[in-house]
Protein backbone atom coordinates (compact mmCIF):
# COMPACT_ATOMS: atom_id res chain seq x y z
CA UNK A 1 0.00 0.00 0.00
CA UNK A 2 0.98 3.41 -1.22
CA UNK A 3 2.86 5.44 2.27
CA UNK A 4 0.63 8.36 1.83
CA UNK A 5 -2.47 5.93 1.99
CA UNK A 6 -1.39 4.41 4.56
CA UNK A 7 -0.59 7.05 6.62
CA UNK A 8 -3.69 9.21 5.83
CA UNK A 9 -5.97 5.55 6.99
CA UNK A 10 -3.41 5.09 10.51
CA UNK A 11 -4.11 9.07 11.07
CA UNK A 12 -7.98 8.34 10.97
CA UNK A 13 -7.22 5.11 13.51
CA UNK A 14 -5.09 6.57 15.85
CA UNK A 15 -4.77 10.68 14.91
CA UNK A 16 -6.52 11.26 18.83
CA UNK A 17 -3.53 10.56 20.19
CA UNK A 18 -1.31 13.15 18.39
CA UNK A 19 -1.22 16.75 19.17
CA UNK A 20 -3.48 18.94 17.90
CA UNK A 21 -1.08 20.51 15.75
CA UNK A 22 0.84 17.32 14.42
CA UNK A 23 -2.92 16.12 13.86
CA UNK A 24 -3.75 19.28 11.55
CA UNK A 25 -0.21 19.27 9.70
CA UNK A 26 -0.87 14.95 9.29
CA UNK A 27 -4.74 16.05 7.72
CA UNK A 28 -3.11 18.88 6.07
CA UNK A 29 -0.47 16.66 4.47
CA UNK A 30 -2.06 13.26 3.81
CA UNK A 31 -5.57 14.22 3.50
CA UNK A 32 -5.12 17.21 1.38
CA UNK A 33 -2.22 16.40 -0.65
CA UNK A 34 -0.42 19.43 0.55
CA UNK A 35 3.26 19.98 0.20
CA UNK A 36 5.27 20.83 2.75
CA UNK A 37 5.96 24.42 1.57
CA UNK A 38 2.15 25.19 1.31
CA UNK A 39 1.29 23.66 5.01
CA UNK A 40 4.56 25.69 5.97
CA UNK A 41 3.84 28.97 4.36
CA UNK A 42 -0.17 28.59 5.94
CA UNK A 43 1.22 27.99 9.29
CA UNK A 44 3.90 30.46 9.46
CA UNK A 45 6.05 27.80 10.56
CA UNK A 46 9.60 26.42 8.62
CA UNK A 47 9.66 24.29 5.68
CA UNK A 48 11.69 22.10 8.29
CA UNK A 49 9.20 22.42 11.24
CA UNK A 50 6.66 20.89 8.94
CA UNK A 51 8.95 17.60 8.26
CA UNK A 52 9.53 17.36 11.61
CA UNK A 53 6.26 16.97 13.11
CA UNK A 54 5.41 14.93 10.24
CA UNK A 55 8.02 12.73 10.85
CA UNK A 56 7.45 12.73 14.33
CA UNK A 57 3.51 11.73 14.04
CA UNK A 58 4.15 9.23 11.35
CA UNK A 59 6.14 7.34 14.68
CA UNK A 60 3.66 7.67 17.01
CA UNK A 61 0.84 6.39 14.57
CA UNK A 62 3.20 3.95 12.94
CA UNK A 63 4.22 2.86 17.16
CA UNK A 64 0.52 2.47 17.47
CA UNK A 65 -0.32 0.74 14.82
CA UNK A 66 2.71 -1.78 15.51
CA UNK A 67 1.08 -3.00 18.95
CA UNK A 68 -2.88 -2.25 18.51
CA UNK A 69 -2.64 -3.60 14.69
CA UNK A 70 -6.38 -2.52 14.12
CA UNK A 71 -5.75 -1.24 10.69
CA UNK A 72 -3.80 -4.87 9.49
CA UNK A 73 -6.82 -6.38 11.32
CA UNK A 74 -9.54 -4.05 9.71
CA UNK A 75 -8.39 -5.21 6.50
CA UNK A 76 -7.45 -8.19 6.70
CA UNK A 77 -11.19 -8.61 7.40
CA UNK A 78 -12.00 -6.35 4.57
CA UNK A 79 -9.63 -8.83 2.78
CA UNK A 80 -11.71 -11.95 3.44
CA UNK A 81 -15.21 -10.75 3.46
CA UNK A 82 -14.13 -8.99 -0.31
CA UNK A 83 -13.30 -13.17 -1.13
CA UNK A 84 -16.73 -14.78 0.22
CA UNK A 85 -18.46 -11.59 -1.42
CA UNK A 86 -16.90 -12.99 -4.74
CA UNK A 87 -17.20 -16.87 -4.24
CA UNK A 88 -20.85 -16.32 -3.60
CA UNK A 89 -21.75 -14.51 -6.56
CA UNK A 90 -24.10 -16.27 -8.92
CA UNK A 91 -24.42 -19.26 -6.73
CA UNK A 92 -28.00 -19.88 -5.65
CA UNK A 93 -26.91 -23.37 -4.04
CA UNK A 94 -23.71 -24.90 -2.47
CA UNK A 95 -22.32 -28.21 -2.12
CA UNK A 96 -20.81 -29.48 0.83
CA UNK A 97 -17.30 -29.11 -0.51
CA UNK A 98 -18.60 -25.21 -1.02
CA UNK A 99 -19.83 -24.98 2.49
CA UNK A 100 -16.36 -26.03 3.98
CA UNK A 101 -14.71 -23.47 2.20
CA UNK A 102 -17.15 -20.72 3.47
CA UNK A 103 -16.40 -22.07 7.08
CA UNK A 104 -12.73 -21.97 6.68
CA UNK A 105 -13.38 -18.27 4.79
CA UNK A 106 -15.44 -17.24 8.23
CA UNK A 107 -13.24 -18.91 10.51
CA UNK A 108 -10.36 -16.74 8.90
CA UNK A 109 -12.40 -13.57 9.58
CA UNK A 110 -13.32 -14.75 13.23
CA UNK A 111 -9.39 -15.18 13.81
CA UNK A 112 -8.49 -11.74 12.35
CA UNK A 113 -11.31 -9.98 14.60
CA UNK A 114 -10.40 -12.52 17.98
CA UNK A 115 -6.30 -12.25 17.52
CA UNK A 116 -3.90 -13.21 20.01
CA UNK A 117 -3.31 -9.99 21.83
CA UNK A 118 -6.50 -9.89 23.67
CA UNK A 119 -8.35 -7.44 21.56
């Protein structure tokens, strides 16, 4: 997935947690498409100060992401649900070899949503 994508989808997960300001230079930047120059010049604040609290909020949603992992999960779900959306279409019955593969499908999107690390 594209870095700017990414980053615009981690600052909609976990943006509460930055500053106010690194939260408006992250919309202002991923959200917007605005360069670093143009957030800089409408903030009255360096070219540099910009990169900096960039950089600095890309950690902090990247050090989130890296422990809470409920973008990965999000859509890895996505993921699945896209694949039983597609093996369904145009069937109007199933066989018993088709209903095993739903199951496994399902039990693959229970798994994702119930991981490991308790949440």
């Amino acid at each position: 997935m594209e870095k700017n994508i990414r980053l615009s989808c981690l600052l909609s997960y976990y943006g509460g947690f930055l500053t106010e300001k690194q939260r408006e230079l992250m919309r202002q930047h991923y959200d917007e498409d605005l360069s670093l120059g143009e957030i800089a010049q409408q903030e009255s604040i360096t070219r540099q100060g910009v990169h900096d609290a960039l950089k600095r909020g890309e950690e902090v949603l990247e050090s989130y992401e890296s422990q809470l992992k409920l973008f990965e999960r999000n859509l890895t779900i996505k993921n699945s649900l896209g694949e039983l959306d597609e093996y369904l279409k145009g069937k109007e019955t199933l066989d018993s070899g088709e209903i095993l593969v739903l199951q496994s499908k399902l039990r693959e999107v229970a798994e994702a949503w119930e991981s490991d690390d308790g949440l």
